[in-house]
N, C-alpha and C. Protein backbone atom coordinates (compact mmCIF):
# COMPACT_ATOMS: atom_id res chain seq x y z
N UNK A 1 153.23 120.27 93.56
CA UNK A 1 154.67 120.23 93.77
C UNK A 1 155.20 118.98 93.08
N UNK A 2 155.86 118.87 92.19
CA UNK A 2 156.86 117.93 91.64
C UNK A 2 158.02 117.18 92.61
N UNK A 3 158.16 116.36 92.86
CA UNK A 3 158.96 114.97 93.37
C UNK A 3 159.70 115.29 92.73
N UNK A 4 161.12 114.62 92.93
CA UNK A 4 162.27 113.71 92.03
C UNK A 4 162.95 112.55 92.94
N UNK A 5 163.53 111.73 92.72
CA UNK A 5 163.99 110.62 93.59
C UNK A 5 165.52 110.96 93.48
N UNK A 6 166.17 111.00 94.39
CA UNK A 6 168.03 110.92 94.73
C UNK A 6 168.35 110.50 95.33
N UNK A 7 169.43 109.53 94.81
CA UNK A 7 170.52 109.00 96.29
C UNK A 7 170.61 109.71 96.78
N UNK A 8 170.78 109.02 98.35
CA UNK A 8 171.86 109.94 99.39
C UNK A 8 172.25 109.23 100.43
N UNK A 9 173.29 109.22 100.71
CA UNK A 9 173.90 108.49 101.46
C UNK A 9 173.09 107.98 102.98
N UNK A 10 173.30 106.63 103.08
CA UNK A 10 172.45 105.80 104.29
C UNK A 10 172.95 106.42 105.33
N UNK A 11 173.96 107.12 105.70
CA UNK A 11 174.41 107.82 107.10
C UNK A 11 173.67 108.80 107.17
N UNK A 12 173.35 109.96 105.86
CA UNK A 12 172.68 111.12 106.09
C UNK A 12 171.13 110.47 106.44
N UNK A 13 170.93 109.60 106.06
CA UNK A 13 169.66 109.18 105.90
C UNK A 13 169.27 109.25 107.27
N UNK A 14 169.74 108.16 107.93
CA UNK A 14 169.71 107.44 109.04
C UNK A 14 169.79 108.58 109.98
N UNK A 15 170.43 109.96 109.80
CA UNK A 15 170.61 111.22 110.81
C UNK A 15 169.58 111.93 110.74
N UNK A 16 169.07 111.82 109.50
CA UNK A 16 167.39 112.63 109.04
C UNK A 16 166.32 111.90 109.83
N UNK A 17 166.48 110.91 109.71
CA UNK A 17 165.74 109.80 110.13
C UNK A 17 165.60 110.37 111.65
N UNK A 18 166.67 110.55 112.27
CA UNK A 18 166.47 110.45 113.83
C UNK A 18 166.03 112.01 114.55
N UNK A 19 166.48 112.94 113.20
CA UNK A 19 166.21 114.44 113.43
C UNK A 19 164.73 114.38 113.47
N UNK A 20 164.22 114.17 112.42
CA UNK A 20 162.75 113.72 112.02
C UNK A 20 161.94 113.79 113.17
N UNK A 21 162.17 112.86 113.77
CA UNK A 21 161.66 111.94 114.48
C UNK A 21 161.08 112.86 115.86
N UNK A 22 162.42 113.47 115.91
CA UNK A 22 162.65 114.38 117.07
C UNK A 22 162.16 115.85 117.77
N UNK A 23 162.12 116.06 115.77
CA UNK A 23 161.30 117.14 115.12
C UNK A 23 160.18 117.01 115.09
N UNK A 24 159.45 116.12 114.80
CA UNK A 24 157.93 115.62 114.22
C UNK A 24 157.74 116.22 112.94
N UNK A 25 158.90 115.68 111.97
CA UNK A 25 158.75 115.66 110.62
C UNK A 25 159.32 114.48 109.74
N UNK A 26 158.63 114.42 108.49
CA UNK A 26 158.95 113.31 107.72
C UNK A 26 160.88 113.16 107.49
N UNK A 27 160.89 112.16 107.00
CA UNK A 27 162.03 112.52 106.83
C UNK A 27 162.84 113.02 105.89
N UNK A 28 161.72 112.88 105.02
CA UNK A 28 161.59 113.68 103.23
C UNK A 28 161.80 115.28 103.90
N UNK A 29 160.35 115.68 104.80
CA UNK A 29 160.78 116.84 105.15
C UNK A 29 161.75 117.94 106.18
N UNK A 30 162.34 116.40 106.78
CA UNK A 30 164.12 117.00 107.48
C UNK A 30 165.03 117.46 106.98
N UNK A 31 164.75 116.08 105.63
CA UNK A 31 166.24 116.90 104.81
C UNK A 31 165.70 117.89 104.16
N UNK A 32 164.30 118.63 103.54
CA UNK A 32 164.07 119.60 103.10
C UNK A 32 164.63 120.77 103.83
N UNK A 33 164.38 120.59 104.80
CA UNK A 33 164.21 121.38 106.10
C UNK A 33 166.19 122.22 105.86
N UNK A 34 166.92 120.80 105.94
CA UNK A 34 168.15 120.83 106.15
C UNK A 34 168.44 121.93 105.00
N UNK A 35 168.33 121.27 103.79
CA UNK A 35 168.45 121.77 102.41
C UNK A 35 167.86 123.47 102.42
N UNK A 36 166.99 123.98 103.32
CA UNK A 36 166.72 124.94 102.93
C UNK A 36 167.33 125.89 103.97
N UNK A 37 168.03 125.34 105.16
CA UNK A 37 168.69 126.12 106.25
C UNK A 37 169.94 126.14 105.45
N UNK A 38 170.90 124.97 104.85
CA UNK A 38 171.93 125.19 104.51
C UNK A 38 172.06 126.50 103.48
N UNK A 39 170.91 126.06 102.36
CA UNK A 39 170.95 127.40 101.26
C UNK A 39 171.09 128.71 101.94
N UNK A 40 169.97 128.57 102.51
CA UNK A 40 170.21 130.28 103.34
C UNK A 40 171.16 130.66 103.76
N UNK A 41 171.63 129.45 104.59
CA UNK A 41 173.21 129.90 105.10
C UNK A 41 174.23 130.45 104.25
N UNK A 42 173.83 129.32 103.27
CA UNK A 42 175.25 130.01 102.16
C UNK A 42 175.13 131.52 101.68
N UNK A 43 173.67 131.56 101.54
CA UNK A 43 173.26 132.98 101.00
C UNK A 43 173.88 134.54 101.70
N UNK A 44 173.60 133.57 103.31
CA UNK A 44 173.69 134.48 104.31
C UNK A 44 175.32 134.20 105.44
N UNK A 45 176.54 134.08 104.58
CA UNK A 45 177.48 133.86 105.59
C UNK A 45 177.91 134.55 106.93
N UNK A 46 177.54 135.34 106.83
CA UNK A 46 177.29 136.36 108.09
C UNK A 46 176.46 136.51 108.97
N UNK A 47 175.52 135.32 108.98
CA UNK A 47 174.61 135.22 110.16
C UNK A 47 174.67 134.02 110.53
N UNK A 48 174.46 133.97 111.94
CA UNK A 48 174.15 132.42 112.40
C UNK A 48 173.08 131.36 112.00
N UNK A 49 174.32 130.39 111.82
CA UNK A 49 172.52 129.27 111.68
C UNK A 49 171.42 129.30 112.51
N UNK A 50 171.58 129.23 113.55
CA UNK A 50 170.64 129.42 114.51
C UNK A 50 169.35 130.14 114.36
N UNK A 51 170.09 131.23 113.99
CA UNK A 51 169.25 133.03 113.24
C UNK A 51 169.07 132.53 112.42
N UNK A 52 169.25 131.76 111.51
CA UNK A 52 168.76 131.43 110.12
C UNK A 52 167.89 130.28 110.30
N UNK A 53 167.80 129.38 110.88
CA UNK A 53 166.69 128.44 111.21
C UNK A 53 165.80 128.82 112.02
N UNK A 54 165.64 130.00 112.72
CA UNK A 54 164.65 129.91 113.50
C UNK A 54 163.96 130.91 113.03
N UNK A 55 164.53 131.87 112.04
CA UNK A 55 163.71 132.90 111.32
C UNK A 55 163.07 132.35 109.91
N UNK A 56 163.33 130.97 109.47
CA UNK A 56 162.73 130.06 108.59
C UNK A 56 161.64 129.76 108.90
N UNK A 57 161.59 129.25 110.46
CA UNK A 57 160.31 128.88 111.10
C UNK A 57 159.48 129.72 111.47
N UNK A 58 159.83 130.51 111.69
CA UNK A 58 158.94 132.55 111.96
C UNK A 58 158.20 132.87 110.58
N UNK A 59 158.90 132.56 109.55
CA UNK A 59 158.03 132.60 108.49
C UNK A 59 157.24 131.47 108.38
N UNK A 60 157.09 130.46 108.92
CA UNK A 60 156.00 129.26 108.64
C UNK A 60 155.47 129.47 109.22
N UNK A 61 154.76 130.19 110.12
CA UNK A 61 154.08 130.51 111.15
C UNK A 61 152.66 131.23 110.48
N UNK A 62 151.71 131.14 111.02
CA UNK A 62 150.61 131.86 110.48
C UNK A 62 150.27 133.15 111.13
N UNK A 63 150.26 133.93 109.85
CA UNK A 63 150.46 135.11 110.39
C UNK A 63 149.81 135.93 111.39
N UNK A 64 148.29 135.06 111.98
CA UNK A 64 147.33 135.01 112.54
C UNK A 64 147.76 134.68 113.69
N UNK A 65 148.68 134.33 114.08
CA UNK A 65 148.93 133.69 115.07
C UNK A 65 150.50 134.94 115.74
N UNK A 66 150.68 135.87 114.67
CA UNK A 66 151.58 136.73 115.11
C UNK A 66 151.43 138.05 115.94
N UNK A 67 152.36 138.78 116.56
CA UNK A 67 151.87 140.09 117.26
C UNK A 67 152.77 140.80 117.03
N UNK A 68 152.70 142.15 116.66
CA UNK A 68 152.81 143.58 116.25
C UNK A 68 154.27 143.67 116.98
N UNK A 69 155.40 143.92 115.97
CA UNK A 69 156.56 144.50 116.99
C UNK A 69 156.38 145.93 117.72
N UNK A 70 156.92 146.21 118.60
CA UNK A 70 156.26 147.68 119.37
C UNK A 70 157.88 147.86 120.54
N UNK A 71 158.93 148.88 119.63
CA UNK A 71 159.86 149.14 120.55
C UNK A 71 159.93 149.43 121.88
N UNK A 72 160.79 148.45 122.61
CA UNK A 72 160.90 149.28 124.08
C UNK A 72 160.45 150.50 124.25
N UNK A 73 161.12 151.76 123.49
CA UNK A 73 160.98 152.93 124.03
C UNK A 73 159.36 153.16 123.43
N UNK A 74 158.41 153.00 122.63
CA UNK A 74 157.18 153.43 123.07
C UNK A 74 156.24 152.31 123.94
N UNK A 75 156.61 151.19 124.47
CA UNK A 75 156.19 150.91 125.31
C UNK A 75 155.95 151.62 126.57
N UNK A 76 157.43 152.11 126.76
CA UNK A 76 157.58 152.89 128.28
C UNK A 76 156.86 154.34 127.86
N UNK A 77 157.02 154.78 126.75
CA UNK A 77 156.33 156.05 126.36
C UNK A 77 154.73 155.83 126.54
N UNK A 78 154.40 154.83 126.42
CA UNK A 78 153.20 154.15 126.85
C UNK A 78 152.46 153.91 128.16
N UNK A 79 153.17 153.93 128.62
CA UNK A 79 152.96 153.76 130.30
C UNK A 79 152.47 154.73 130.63
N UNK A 80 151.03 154.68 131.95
CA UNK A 80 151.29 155.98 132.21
C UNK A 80 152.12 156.19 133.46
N UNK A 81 152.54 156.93 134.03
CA UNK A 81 153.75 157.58 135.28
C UNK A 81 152.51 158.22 136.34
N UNK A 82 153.02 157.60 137.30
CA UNK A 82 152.31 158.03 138.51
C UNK A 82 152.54 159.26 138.80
């Protein structure tokens, strides 16, 4: 992965800094973090950030560590009935 160095303002800094922290991430990788929720957002004006950051993190997830969606209705179709 290639670096580049950029200003950015000591207030954003200092907010990364404390997100970071909070997060348990660098602070290189907060504002990544930031930078890649905002893009999406823009991509995606019709969805919530919320929905958009937390389905960022659903993809960082190992997929090993995931489980099978399985609709309500064949769950209960699943069941057996007394």
């Amino acid at each position: 992965m290639s670096t580049l160095s950029v200003r950015i303002d000591e207030t954003l800094v200092q907010a990364a800094r404390a997100s970071a922290k909070a997060e348990f991430r660098t602070v290189q990788g907060q504002i990544e973090y930031w930078a890649k929720v905002g893009r999406a957002a823009l991509d995606n004006p019709d969805l919530p950030v919320s929905f958009i950051a937390e389905s960022l993190m659903s993809l960082a997830e190992p997929r090993t560590d995931s489980t099978p969606f399985v609709p309500r209705s064949q769950q209960l179709a699943d069941t057996p009935q007394p």
